[in-house]
Protein backbone atom coordinates (compact mmCIF):
# COMPACT_ATOMS: atom_id res chain seq x y z
CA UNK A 1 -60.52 -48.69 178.44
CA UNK A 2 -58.08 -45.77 178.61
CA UNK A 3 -56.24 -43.65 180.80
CA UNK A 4 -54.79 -40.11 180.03
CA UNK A 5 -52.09 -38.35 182.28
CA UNK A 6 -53.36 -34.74 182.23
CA UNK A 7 -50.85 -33.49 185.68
CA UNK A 8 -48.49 -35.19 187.42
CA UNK A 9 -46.97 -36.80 184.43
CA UNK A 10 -42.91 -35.91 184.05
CA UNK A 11 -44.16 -33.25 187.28
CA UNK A 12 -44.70 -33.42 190.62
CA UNK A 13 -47.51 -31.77 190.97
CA UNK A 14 -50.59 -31.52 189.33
CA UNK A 15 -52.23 -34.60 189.82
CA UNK A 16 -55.14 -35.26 187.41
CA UNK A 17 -55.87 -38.92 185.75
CA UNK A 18 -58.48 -39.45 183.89
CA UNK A 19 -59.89 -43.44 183.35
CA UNK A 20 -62.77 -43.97 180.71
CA UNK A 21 -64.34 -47.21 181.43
CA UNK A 22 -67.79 -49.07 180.70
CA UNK A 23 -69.00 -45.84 179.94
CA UNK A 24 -67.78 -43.83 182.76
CA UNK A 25 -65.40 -40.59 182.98
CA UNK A 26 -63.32 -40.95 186.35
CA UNK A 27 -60.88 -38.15 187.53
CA UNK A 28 -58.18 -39.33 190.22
CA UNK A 29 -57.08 -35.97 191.91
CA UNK A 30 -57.60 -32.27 190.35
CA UNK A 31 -54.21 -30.41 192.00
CA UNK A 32 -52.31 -27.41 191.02
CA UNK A 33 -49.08 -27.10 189.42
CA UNK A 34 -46.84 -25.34 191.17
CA UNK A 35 -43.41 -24.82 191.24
CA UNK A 36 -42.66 -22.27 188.38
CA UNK A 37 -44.44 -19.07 186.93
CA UNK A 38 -44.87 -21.57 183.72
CA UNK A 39 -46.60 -24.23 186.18
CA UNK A 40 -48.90 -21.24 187.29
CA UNK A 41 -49.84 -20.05 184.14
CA UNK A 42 -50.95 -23.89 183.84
CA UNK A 43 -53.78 -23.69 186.93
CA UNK A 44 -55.71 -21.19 185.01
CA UNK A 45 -55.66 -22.94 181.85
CA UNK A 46 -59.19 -24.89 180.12
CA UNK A 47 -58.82 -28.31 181.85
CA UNK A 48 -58.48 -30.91 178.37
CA UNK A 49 -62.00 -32.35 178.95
CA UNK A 50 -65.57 -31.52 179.62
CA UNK A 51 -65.52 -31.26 183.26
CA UNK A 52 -69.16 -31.39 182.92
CA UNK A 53 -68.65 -35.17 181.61
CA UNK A 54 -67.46 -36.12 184.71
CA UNK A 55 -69.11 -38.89 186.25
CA UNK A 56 -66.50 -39.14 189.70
CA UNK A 57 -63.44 -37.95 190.89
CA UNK A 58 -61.49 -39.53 193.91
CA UNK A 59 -59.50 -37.23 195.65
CA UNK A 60 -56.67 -39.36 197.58
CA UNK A 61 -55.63 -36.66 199.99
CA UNK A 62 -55.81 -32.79 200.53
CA UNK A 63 -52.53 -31.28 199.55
CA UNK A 64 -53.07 -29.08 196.80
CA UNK A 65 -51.61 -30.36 193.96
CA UNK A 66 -53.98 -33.03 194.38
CA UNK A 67 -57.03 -30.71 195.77
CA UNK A 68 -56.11 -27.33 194.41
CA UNK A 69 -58.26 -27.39 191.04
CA UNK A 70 -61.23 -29.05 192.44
CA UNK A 71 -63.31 -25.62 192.83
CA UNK A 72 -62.21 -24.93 189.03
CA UNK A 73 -63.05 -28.11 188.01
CA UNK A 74 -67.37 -27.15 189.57
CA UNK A 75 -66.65 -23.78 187.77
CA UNK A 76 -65.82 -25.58 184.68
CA UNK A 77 -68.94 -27.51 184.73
CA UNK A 78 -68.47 -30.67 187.05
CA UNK A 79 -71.55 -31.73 188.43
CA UNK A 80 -70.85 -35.31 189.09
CA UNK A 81 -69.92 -36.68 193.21
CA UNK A 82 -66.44 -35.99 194.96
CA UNK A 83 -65.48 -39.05 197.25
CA UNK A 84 -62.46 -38.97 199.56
CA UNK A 85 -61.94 -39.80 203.57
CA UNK A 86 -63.89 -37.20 205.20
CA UNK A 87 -60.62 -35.94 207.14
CA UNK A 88 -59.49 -35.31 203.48
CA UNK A 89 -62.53 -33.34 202.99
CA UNK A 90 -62.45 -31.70 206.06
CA UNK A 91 -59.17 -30.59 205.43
CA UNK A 92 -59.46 -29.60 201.71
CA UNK A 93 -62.18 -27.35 202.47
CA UNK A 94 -59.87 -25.40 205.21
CA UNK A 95 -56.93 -25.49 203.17
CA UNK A 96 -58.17 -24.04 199.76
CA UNK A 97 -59.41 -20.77 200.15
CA UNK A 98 -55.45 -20.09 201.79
CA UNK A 99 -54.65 -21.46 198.49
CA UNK A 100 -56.50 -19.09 196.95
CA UNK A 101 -55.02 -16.30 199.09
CA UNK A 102 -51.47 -17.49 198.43
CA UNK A 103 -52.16 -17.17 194.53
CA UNK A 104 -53.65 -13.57 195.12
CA UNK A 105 -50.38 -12.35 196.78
CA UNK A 106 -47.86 -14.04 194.34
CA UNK A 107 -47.07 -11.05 191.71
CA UNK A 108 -47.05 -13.70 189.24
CA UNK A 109 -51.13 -14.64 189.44
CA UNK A 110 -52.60 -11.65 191.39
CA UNK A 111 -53.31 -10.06 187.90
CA UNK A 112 -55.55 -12.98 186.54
CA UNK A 113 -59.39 -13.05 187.64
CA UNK A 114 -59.58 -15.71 190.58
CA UNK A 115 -59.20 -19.50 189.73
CA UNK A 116 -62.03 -20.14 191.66
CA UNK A 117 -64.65 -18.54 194.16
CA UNK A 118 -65.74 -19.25 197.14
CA UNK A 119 -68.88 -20.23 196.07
CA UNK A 120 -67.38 -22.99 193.36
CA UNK A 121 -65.80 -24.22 196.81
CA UNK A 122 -68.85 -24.40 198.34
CA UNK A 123 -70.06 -26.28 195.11
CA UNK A 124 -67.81 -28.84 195.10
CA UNK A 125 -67.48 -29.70 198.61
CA UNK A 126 -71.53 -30.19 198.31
CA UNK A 127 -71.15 -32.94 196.04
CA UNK A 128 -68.60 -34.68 198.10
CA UNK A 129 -68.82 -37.95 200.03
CA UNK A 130 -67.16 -39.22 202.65
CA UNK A 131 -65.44 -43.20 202.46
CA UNK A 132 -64.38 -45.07 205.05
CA UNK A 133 -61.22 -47.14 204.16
CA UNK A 134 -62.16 -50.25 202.82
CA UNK A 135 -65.47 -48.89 201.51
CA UNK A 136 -66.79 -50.29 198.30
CA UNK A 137 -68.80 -48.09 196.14
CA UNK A 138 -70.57 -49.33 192.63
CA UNK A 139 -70.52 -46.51 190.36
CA UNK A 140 -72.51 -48.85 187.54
CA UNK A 141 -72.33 -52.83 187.50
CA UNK A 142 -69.25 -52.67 185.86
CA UNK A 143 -66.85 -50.43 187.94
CA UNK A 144 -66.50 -50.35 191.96
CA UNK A 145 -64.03 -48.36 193.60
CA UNK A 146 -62.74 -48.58 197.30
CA UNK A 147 -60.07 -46.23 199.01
CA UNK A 148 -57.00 -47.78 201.36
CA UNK A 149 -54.73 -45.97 203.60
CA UNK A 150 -52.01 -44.36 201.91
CA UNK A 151 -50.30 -43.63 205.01
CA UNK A 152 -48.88 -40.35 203.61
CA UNK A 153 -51.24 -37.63 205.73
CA UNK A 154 -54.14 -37.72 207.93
CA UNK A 155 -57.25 -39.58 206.06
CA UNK A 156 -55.02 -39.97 202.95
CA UNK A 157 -55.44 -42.68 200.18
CA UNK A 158 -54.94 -44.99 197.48
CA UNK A 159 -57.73 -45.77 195.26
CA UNK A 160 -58.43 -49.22 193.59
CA UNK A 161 -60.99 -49.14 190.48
CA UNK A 162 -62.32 -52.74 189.41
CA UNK A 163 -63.47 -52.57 185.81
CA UNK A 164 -65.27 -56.08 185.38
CA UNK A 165 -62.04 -58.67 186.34
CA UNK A 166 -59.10 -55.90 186.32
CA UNK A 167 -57.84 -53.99 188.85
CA UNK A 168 -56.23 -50.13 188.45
CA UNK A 169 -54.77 -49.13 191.63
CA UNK A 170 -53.40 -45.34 191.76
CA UNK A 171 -51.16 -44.57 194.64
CA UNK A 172 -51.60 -41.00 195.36
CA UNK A 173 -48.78 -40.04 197.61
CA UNK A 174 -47.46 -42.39 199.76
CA UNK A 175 -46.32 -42.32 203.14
CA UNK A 176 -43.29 -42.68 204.92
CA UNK A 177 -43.34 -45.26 207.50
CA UNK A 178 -42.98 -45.47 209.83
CA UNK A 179 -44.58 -42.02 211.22
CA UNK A 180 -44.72 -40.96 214.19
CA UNK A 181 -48.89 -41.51 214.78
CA UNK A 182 -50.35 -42.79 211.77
CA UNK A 183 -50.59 -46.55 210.60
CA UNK A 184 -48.39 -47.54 207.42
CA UNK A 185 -50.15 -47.66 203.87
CA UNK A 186 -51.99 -50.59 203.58
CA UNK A 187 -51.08 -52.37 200.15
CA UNK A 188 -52.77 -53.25 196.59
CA UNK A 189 -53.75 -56.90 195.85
CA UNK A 190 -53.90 -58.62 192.72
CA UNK A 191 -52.97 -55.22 190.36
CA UNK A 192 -53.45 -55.76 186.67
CA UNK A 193 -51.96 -51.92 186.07
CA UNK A 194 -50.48 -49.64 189.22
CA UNK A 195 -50.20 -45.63 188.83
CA UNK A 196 -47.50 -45.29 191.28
CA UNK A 197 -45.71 -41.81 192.67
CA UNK A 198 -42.17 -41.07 192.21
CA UNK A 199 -41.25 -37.77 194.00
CA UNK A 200 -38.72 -40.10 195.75
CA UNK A 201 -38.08 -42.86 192.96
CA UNK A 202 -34.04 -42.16 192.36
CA UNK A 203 -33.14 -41.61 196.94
CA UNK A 204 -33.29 -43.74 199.94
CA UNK A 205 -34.35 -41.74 203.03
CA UNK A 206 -32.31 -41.44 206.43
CA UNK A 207 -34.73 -43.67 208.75
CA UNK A 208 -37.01 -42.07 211.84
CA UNK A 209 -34.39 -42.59 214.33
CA UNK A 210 -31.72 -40.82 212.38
CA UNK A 211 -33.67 -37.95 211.52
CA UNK A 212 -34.96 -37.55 215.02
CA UNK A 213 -31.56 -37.76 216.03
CA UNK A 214 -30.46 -35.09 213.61
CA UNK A 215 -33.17 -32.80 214.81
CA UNK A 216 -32.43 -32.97 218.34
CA UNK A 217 -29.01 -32.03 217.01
CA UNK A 218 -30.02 -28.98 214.71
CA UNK A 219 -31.98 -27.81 218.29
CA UNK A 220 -29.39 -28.19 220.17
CA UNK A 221 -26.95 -26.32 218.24
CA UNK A 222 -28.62 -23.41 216.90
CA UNK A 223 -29.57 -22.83 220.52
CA UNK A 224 -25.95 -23.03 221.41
CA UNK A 225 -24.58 -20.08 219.14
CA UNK A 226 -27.72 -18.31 220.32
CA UNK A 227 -29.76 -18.66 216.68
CA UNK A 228 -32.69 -18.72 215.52
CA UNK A 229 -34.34 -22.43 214.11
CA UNK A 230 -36.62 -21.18 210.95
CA UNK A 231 -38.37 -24.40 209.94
CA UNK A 232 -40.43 -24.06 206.89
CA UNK A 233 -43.22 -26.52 207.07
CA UNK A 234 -46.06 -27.44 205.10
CA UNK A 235 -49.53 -26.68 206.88
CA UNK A 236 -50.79 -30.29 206.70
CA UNK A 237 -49.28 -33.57 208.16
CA UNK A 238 -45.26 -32.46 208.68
CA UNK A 239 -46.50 -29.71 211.13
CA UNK A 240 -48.28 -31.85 212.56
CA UNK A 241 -45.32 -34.89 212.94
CA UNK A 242 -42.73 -31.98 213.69
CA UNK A 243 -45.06 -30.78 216.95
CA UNK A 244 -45.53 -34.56 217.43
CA UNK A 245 -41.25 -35.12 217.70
CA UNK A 246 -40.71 -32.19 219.70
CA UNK A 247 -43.73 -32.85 222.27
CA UNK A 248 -41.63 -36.29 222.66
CA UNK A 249 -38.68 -34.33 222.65
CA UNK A 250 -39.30 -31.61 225.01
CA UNK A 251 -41.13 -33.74 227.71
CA UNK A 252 -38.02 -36.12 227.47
CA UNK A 253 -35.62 -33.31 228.68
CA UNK A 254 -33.26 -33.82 225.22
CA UNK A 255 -33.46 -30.57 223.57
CA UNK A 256 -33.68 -27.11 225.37
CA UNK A 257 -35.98 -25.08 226.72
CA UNK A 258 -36.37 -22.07 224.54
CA UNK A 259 -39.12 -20.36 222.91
CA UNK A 260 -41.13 -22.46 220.21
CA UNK A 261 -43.87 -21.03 217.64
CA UNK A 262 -46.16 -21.98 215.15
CA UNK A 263 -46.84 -19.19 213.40
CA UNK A 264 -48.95 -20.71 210.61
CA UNK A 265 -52.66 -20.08 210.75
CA UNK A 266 -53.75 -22.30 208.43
CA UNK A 267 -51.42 -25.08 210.24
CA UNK A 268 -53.21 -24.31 213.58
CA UNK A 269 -56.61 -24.82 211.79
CA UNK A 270 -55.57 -27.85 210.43
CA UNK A 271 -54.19 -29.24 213.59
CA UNK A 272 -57.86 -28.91 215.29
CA UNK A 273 -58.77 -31.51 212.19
CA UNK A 274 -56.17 -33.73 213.26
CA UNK A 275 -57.09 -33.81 217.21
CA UNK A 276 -60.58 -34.31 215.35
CA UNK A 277 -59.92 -37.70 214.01
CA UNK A 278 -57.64 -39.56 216.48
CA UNK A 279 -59.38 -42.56 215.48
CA UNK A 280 -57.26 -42.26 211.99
CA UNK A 281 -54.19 -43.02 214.48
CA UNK A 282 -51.93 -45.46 214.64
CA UNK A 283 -52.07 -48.16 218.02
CA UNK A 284 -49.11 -46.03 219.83
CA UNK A 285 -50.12 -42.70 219.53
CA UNK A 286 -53.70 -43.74 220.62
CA UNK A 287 -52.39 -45.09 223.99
CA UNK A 288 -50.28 -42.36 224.52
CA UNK A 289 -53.25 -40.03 224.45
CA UNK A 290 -54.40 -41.45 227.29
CA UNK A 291 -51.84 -39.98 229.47
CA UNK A 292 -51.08 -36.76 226.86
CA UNK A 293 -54.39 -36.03 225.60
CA UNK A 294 -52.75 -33.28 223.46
CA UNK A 295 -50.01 -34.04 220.95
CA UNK A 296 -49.62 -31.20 219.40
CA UNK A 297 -49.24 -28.68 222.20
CA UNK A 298 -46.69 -28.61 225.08
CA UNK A 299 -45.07 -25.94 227.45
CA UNK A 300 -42.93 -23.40 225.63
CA UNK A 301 -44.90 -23.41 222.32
CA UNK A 302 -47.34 -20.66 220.97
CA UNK A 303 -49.44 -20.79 218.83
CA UNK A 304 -49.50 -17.05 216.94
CA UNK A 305 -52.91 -16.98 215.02
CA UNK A 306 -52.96 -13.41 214.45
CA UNK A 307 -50.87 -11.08 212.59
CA UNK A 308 -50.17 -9.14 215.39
CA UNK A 309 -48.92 -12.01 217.61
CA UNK A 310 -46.93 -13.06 214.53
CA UNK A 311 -45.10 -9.77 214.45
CA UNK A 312 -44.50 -10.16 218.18
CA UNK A 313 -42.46 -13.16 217.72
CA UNK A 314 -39.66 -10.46 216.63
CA UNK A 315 -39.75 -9.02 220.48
CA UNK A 316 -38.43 -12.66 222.24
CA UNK A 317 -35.28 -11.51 222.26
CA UNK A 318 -32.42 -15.27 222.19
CA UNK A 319 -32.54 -18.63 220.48
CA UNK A 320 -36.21 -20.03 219.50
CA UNK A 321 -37.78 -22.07 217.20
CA UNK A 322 -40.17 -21.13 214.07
CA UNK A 323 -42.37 -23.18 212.68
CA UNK A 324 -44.43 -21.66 209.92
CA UNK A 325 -45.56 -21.66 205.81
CA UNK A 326 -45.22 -22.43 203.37
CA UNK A 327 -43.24 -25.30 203.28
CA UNK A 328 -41.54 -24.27 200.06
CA UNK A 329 -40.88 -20.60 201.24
CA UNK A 330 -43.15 -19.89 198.33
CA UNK A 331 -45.29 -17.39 200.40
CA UNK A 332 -46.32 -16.91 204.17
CA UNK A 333 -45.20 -15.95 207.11
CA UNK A 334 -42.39 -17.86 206.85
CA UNK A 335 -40.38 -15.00 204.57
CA UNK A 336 -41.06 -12.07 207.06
CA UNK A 337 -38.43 -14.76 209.25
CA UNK A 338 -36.42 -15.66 206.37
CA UNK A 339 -35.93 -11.98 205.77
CA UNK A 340 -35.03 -11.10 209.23
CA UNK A 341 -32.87 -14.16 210.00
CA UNK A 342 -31.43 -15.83 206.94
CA UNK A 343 -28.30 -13.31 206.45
CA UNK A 344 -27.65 -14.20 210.40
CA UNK A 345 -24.81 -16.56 210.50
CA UNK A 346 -25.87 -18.33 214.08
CA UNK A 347 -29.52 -19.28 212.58
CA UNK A 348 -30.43 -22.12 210.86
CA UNK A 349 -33.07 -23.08 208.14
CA UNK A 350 -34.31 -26.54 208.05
CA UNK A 351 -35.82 -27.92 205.10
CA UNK A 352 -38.32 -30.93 206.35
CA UNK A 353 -40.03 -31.64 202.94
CA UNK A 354 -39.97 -31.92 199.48
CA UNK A 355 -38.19 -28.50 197.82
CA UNK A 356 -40.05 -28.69 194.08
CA UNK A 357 -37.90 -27.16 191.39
CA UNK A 358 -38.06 -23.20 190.68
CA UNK A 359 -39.31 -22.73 194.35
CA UNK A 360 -37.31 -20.16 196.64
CA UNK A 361 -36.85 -23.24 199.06
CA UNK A 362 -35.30 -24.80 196.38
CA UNK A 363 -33.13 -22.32 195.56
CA UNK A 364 -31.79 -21.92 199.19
CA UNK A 365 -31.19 -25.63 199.49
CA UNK A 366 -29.51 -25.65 196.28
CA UNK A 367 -26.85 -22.99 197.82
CA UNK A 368 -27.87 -19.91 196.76
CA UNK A 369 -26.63 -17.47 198.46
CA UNK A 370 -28.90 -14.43 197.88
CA UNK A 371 -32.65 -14.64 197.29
CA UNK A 372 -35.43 -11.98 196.65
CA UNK A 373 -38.02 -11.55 199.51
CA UNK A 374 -40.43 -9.07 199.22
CA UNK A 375 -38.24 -7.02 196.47
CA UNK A 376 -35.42 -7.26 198.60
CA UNK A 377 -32.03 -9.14 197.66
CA UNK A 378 -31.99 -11.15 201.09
CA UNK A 379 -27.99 -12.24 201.81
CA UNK A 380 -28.09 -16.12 203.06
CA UNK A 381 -25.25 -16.24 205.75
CA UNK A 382 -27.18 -19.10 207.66
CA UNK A 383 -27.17 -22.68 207.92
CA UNK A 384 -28.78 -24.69 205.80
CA UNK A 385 -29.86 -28.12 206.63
CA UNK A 386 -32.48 -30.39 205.54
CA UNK A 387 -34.23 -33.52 206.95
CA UNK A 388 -35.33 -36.27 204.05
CA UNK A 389 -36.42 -38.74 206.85
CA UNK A 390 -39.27 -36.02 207.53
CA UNK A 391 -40.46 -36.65 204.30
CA UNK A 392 -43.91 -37.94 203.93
CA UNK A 393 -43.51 -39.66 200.23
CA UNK A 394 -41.70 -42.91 200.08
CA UNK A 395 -38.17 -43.35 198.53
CA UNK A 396 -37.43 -46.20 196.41
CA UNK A 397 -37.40 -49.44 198.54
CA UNK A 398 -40.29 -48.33 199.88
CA UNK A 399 -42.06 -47.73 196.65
CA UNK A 400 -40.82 -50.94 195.14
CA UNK A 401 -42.07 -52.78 197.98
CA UNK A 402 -45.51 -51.56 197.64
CA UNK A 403 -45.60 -52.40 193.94
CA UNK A 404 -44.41 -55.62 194.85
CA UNK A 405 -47.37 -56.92 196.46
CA UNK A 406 -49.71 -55.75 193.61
CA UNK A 407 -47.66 -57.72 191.42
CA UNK A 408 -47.18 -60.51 193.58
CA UNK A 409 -50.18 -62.81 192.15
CA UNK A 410 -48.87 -62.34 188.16
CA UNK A 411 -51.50 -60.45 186.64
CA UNK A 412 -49.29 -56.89 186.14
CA UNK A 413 -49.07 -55.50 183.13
CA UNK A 414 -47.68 -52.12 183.86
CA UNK A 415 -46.81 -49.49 185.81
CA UNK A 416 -46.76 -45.61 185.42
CA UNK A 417 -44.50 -43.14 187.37
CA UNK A 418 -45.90 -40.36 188.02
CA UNK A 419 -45.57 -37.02 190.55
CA UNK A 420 -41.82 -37.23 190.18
CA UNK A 421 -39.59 -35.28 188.21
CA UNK A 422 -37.50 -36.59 185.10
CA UNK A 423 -34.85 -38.14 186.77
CA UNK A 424 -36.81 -39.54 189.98
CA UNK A 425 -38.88 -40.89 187.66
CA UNK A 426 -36.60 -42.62 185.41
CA UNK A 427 -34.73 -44.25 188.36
CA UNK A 428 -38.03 -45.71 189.43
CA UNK A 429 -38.98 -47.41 186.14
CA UNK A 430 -35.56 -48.35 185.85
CA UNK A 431 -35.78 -50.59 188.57
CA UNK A 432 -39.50 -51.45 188.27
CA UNK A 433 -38.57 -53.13 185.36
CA UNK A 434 -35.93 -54.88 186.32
CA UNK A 435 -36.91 -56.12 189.53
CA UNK A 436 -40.70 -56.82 187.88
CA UNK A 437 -40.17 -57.90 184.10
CA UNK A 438 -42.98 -55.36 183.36
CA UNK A 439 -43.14 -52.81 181.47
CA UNK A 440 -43.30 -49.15 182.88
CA UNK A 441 -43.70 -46.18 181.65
CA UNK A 442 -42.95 -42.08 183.10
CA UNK A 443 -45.99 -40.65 180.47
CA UNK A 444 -45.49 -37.60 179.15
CA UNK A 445 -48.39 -34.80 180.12
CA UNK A 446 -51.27 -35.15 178.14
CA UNK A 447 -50.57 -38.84 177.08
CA UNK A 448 -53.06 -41.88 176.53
CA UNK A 449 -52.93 -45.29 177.03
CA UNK A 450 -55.30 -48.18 176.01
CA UNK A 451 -55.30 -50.48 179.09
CA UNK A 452 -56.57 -54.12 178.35
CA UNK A 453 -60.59 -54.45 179.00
């Protein structure tokens, strides 16, 4: 038995494990690299394997550096089933072809034939299956495989492979709890190995009181000097948590009553998905639909679907708030605001997720104080704040905790950081070994292990 750590390994993104056991090829995740024009170049390379050798892949959620190569991966030759929740499913298929879109206006891959069509979409997502949580599936008499909540985004997972008496568990991303209408991750059981995420393995985040607290004051004072609130926000889950705060927010009278828009059409899509599958939420949020059968929406906030009602945002003249993509102010509508607003010095940006290296978010958290939109050398005169408590990956505690209970009953015999970068990761093996007495590992791209049969 073997395991080889084609993405995600020394990189955040990525995510592609491959696990050849009793005769079967499984693929965890098939995402994109992103980050750099180097990580770009990467999405269009051969994938290391015979995708048509693929028996399974499990997809734990539908971000795209876990989702974004999945139409490649049919184009390649994969002809074997997709399982994953079916809100993950549901979502993946919404959110690729913006991917897609997104890669065809960056200057950087718009000169390279498509990575995928909309027909290998269409391909894939007709082999797919949906699991319930829990689920166990035999793929021979061998190897079963059941997803758990992940508690990281609507429908999102972990995924457990039994190979005769051991156990692999691979973590996906995992959540933040506690949010603000999804249950926490559920945990792994006896673990003989545990691929665990690391975006977060070296921090400790600022808890959900304190960063609702710090929100309400970012609001508050932005509208005060009369600025404008750019919030860059990823399409999928944190749009979704930041509607959810300021729906709590707003009918609570603490912040004020300005202007609020989402100007993120793949974000309002994806919303629709989550209204879909309330059942996925957690006991609170389920009563308080009830009484507020709508989480998302409230008095005061638009939703701008078109381009035209996007450009209209301009004409509401005072403070408001802006809520668009991409979360890494790698693309979107987000930098037709950033260019108009970030050499303001009464506006604010807030950062409310994960800022991967060599992105223009990162750069602007990192203090820059020019950046290129568009051509255009863009003067940064704003505030800039950020929100780690938004984040929907777990810091350290949190992480250690959940590898605790896999380890719990003795059997562990290692763990592998992955989806973090070289430092993140370190810290988090660091302490896994410490606090464990196992070995772990941060494997370099491309590497095998053997794994005990």
């Amino acid at each position: 038995m073997k395991l080889t750590f084609y993405g995600g390994a020394q990189s955040v993104t990525g995510a592609n494990y491959l696990l050849e056991a009793a005769g079967l090829k499984i693929l965890v995740d098939c995402g994109v690299f992103q980050g750099s024009d180097e990580a770009d170049s990467k999405n269009f390379e051969p994938f290391p394997y015979d995708a048509s050798q693929i028996d399974a892949i499990f997809l734990t959620h539908s971000h795209a550096d876990h989702a974004g190569r999945l139409p490649k991966l049919y184009k390649d030759g994969f002809r074997g089933k997709l399982y994953a929740t079916p809100p993950a499913l549901e979502m993946a298929e919404i959110a690729l072809p913006d991917n897609l879109s997104l890669m065809a206006s960056d200057p950087q891959t718009s000169q390279r034939p498509p990575l995928f069509s909309v027909a290998d979409l269409k391909g894939v997502m007709d082999l797919s299956e949906g699991l319930s949580y829990g689920q166990t599936i035999l793929l021979n008499n061998d190897v079963s495989v059941a997803l758990h909540n992940a508690g990281h985004i609507l429908g999102s997972s972990f995924v457990e492979i039994r190979v005769a008496a051991k156990r692999i568990y691979f973590s996906g991303d995992l959540g933040n709890p506690p949010t603000p209408f999804l249950p926490d991750f559920e945990y792994p059981t006896d673990a003989d190995y545990i691929v665990v995420e690391s975006a977060y393995g070296d921090r400790v985040h600022e808890n959900r009181s304190e960063r609702r607290e710090k929100l309400k004051s970012i609001v508050r004072e932005t509208v005060t000097k009369g600025g404008i609130l750019m919030i860059p926000s990823f399409a999928m889950e944190r749009t979704q948590e930041l509607l959810f705060e300021l729906n709590s927010m707003h009918n609570s009278g603490e912040i004020p009553e300005v202007p609020m828009f989402l100007d993120s059409p793949l974000a309002i899509r994806l919303t629709k998905v989550y209204q879909k599958y309330s059942s996925y939420f957690n006991r609170e949020a389920s009563e308080q639909i009830k009484s507020d059968p709508d989480l998302f929406k409230f008095p005061g906030l638009t939703y701008t679907l078109s381009a035209d009602e996007s450009k209209r945002i301009n004409n509401v003249v005072g403070p408001k708030i802006i809520i668009a993509g991409s979360g890494m102010s790698s693309g979107g509508r987000i930098l037709h605001h950033q260019r108009r607003y970030l050499p303001d010095p009464n506006s604010t940006i807030l950062f409310i997720g994960f800022q991967a290296e060599g992105t223009p978010g990162r750069r602007i958290f990192d203090g820059s104080r020019k950046i290129k939109i568009f051509g255009e050398e863009v003067e940064i005169n704003c505030a800039v704040e950020a929100i780690g408590g938004y984040s929907a990956h777990a810091d350290q505690p949190t992480l250690l905790d959940w590898i605790s209970k896999g380890a719990a009953a003795g059997r562990l015999k290692r763990v592998f950081a992955v989806q973090g970068e070289t430092l993140s990761a370190a810290a988090l093996t660091s302490e896994t070994e410490k606090k464990f007495n196992v070995p772990a590992l941060a494997p370099s791209p491309g590497q095998t292990v053997e794994l005990e049969d």
